[in-house]
PDB file of N, CA and C in Angstrom:
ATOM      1  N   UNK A   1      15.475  -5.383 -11.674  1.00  0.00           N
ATOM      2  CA  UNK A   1      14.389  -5.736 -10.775  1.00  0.00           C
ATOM      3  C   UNK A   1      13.235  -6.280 -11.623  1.00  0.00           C
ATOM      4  N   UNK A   2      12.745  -7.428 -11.337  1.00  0.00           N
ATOM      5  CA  UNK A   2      11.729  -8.000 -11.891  1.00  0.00           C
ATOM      6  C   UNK A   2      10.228  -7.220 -11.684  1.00  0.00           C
ATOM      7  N   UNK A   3       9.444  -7.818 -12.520  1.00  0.00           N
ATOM      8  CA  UNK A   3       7.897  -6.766 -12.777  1.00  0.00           C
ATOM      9  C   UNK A   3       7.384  -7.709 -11.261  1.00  0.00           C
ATOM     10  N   UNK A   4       7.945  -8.844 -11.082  1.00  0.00           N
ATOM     11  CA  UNK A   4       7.025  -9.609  -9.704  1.00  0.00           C
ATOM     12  C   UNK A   4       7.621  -8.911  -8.148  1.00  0.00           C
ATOM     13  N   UNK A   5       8.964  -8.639  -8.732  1.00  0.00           N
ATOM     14  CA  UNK A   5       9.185  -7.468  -7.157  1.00  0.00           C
ATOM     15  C   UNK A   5       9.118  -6.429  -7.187  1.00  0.00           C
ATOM     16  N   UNK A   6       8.879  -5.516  -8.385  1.00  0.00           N
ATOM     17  CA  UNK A   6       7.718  -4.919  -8.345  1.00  0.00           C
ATOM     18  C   UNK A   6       6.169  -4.654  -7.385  1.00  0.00           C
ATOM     19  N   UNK A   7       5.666  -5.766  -8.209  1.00  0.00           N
ATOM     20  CA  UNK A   7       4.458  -5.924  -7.511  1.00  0.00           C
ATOM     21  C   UNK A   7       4.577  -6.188  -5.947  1.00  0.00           C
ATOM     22  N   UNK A   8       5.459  -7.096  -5.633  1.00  0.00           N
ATOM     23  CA  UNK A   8       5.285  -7.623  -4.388  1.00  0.00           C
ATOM     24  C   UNK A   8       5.517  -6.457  -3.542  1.00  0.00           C
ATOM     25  N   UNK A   9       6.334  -5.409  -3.913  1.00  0.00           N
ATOM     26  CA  UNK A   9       7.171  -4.209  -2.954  1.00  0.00           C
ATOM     27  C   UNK A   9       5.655  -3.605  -2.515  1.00  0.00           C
ATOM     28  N   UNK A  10       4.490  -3.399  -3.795  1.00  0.00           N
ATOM     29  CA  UNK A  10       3.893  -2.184  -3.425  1.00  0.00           C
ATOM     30  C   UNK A  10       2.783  -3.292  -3.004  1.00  0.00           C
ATOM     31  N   UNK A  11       2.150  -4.793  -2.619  1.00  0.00           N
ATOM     32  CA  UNK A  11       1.847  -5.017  -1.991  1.00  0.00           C
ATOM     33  C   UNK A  11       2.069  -5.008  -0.626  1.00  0.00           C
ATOM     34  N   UNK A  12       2.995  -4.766  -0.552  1.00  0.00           N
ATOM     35  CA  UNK A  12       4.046  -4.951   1.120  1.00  0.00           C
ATOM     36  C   UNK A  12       3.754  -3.540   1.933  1.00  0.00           C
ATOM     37  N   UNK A  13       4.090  -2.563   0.804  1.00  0.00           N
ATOM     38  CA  UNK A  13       3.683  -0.976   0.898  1.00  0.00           C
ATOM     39  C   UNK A  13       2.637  -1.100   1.982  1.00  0.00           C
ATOM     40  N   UNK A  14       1.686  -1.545   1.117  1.00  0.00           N
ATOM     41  CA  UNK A  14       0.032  -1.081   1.555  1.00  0.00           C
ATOM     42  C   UNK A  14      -0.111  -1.983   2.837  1.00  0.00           C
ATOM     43  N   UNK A  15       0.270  -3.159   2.915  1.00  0.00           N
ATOM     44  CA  UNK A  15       0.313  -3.790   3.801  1.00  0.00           C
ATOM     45  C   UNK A  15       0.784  -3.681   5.452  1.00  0.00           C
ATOM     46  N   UNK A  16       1.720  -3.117   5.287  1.00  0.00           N
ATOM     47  CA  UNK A  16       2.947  -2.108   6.055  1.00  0.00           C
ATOM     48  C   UNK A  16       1.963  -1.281   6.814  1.00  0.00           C
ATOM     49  N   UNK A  17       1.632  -0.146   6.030  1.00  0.00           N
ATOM     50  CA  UNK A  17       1.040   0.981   6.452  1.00  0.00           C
ATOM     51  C   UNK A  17      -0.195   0.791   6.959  1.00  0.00           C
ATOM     52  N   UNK A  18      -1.276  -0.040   6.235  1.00  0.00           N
ATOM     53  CA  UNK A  18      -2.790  -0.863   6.675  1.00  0.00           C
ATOM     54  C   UNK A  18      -2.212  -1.529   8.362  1.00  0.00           C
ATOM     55  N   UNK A  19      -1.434  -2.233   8.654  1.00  0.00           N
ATOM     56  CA  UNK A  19      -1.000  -2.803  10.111  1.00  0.00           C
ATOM     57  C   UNK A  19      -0.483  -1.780  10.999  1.00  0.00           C
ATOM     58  N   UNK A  20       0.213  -0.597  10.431  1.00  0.00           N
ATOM     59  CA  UNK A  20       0.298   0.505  11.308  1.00  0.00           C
ATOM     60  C   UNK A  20      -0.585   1.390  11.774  1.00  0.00           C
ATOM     61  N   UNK A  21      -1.464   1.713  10.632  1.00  0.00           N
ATOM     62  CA  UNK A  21      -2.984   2.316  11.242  1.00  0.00           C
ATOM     63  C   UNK A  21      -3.756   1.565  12.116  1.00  0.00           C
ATOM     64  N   UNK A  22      -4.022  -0.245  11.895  1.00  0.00           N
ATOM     65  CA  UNK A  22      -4.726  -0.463  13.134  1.00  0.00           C
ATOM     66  C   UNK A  22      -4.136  -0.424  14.273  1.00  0.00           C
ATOM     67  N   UNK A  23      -2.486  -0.852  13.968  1.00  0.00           N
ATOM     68  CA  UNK A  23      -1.753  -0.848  15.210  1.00  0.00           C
ATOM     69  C   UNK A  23      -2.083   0.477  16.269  1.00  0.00           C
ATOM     70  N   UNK A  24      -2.222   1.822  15.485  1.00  0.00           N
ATOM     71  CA  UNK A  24      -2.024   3.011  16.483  1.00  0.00           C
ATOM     72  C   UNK A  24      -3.337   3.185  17.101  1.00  0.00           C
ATOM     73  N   UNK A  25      -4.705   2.549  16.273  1.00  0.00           N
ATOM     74  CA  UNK A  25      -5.717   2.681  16.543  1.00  0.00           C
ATOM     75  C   UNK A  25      -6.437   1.919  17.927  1.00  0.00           C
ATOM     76  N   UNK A  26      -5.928   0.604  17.584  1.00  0.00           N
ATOM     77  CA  UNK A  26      -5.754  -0.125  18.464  1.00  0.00           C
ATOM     78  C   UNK A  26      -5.374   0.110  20.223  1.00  0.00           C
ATOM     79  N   UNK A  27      -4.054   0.870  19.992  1.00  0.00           N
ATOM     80  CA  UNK A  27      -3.735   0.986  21.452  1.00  0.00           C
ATOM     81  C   UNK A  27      -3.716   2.583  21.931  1.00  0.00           C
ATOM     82  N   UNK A  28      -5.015   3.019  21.045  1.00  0.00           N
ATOM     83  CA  UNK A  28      -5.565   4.213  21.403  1.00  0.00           C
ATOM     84  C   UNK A  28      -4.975   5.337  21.033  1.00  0.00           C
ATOM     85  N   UNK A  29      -3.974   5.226  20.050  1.00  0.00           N
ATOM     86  CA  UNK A  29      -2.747   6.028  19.760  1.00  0.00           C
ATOM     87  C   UNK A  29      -3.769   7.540  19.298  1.00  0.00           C
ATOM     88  N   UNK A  30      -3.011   8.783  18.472  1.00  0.00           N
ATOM     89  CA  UNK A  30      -3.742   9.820  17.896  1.00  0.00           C
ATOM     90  C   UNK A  30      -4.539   9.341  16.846  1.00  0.00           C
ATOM     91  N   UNK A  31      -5.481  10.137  16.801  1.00  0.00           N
ATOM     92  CA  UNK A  31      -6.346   9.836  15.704  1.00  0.00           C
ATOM     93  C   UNK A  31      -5.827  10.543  14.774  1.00  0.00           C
ATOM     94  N   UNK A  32      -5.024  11.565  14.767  1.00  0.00           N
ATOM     95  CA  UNK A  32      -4.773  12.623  13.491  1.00  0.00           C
ATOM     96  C   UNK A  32      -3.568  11.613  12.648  1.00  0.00           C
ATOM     97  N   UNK A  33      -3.029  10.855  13.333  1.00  0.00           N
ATOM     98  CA  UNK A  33      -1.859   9.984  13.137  1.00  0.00           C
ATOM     99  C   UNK A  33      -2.637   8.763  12.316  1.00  0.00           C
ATOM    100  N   UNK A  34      -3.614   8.325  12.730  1.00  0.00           N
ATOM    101  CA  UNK A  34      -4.449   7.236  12.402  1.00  0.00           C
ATOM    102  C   UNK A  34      -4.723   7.851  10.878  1.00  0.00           C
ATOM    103  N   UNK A  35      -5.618   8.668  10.821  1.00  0.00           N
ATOM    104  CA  UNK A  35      -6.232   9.422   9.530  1.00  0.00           C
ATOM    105  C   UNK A  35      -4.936   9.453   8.491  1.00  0.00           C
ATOM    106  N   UNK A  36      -3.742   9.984   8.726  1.00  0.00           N
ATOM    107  CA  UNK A  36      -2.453  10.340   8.092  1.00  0.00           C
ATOM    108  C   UNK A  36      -2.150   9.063   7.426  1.00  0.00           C
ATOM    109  N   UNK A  37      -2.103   7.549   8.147  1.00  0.00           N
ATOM    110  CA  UNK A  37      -1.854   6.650   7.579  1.00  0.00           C
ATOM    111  C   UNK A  37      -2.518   6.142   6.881  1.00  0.00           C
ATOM    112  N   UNK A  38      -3.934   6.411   7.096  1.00  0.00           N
ATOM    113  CA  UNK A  38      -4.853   5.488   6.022  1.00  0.00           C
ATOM    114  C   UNK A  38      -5.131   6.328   4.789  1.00  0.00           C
ATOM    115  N   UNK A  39      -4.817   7.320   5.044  1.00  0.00           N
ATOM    116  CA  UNK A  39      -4.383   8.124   3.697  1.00  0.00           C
ATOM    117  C   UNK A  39      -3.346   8.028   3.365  1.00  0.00           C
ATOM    118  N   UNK A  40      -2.003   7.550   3.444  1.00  0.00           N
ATOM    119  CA  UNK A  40      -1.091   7.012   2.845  1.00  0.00           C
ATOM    120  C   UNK A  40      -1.274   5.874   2.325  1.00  0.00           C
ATOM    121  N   UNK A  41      -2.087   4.859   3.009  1.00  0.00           N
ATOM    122  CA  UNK A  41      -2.617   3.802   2.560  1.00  0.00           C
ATOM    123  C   UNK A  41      -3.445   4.022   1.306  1.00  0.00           C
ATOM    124  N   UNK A  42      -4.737   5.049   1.381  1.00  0.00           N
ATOM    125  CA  UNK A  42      -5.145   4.833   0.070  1.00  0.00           C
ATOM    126  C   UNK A  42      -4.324   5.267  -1.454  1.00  0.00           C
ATOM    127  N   UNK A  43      -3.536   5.867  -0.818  1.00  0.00           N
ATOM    128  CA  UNK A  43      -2.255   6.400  -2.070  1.00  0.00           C
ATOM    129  C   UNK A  43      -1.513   5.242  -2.549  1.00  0.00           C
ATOM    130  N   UNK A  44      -1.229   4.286  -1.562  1.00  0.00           N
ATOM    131  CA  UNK A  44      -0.389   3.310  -1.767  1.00  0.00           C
ATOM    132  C   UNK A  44      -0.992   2.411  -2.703  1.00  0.00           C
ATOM    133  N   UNK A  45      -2.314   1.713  -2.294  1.00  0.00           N
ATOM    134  CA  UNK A  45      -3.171   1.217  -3.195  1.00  0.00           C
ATOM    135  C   UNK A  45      -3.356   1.277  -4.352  1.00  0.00           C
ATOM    136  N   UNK A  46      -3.483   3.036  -4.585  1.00  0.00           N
ATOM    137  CA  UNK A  46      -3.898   3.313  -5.694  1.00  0.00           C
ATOM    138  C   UNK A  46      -2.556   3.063  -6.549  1.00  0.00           C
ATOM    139  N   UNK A  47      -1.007   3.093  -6.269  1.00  0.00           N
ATOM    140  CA  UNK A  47       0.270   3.056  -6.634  1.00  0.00           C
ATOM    141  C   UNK A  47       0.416   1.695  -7.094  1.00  0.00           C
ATOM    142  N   UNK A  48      -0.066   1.182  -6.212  1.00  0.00           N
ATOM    143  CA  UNK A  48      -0.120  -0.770  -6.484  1.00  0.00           C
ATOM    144  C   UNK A  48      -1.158  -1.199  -7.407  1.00  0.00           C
ATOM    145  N   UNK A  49      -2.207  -0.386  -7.992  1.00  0.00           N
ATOM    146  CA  UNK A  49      -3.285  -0.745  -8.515  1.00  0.00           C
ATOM    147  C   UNK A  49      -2.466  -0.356 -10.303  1.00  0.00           C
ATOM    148  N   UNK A  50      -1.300   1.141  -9.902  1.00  0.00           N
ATOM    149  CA  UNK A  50      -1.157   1.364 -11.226  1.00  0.00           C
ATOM    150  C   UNK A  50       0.052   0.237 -11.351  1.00  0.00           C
ATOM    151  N   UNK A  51       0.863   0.094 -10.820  1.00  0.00           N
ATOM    152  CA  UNK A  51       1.676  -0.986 -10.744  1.00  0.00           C
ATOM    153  C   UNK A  51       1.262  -2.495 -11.737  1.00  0.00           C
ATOM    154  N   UNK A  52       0.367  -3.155 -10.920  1.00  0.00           N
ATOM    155  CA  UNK A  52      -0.285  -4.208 -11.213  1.00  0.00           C
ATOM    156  C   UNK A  52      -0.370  -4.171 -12.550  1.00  0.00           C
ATOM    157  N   UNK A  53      -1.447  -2.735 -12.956  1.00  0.00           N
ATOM    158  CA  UNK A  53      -1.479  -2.756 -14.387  1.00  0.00           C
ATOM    159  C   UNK A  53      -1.086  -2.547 -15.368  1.00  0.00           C
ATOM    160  N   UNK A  54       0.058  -1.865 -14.679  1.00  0.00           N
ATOM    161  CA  UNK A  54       1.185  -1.801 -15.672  1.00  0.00           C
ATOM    162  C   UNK A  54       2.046  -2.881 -16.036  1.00  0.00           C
ATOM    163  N   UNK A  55       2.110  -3.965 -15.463  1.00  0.00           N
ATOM    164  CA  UNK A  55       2.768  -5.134 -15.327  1.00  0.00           C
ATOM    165  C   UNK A  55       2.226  -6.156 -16.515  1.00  0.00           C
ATOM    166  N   UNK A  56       0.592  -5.818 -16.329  1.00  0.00           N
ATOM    167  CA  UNK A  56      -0.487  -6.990 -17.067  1.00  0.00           C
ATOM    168  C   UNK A  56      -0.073  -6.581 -18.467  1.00  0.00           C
ATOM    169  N   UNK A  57       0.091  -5.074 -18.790  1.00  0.00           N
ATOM    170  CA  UNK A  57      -0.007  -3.897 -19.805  1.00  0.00           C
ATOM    171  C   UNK A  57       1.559  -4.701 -20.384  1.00  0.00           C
ATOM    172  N   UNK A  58       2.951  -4.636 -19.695  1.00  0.00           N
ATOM    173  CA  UNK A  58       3.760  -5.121 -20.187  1.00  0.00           C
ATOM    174  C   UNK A  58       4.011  -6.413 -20.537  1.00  0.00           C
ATOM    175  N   UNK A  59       3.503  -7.560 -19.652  1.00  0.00           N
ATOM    176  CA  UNK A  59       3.672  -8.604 -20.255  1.00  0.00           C
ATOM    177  C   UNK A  59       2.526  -9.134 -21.402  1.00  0.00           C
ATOM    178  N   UNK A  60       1.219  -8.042 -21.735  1.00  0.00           N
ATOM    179  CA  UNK A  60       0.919  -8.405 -22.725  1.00  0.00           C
ATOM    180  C   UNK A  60      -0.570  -9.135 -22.380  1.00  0.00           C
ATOM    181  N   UNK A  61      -0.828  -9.241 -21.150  1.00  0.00           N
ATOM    182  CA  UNK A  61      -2.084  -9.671 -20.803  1.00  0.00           C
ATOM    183  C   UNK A  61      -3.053  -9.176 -20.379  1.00  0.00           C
TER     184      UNK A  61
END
């Protein structure tokens, strides 16, 4: 698996989960459900943030 699908997976991650929180929010869904995802979301971020830099870290830039 390449360091770019890599990256792209845990952009997709955050992406994923960010459209499911507004989605539930949106059509009034639970809020405890809402909260759950955007805290998965900020985990995800932070996963993609170490990702990223681990990538820059390996190829040396």
């Amino acid at each position: 698996m390449s360091t770019n699908t890599l990256v792209l997976i845990a952009c997709l991650a955050v992406a994923v989960v960010l459209l499911l929180g507004l989605a539930n929010m949106l059509r009034g869904g639970s809020a405890s459900v809402s909260q759950r995802l955007m805290r998965l979301r900020v985990v995800l971020q932070f996963v993609a943030i170490l990702v990223i830099m681990g990538v820059l870290w390996w190829r040396g830039g």
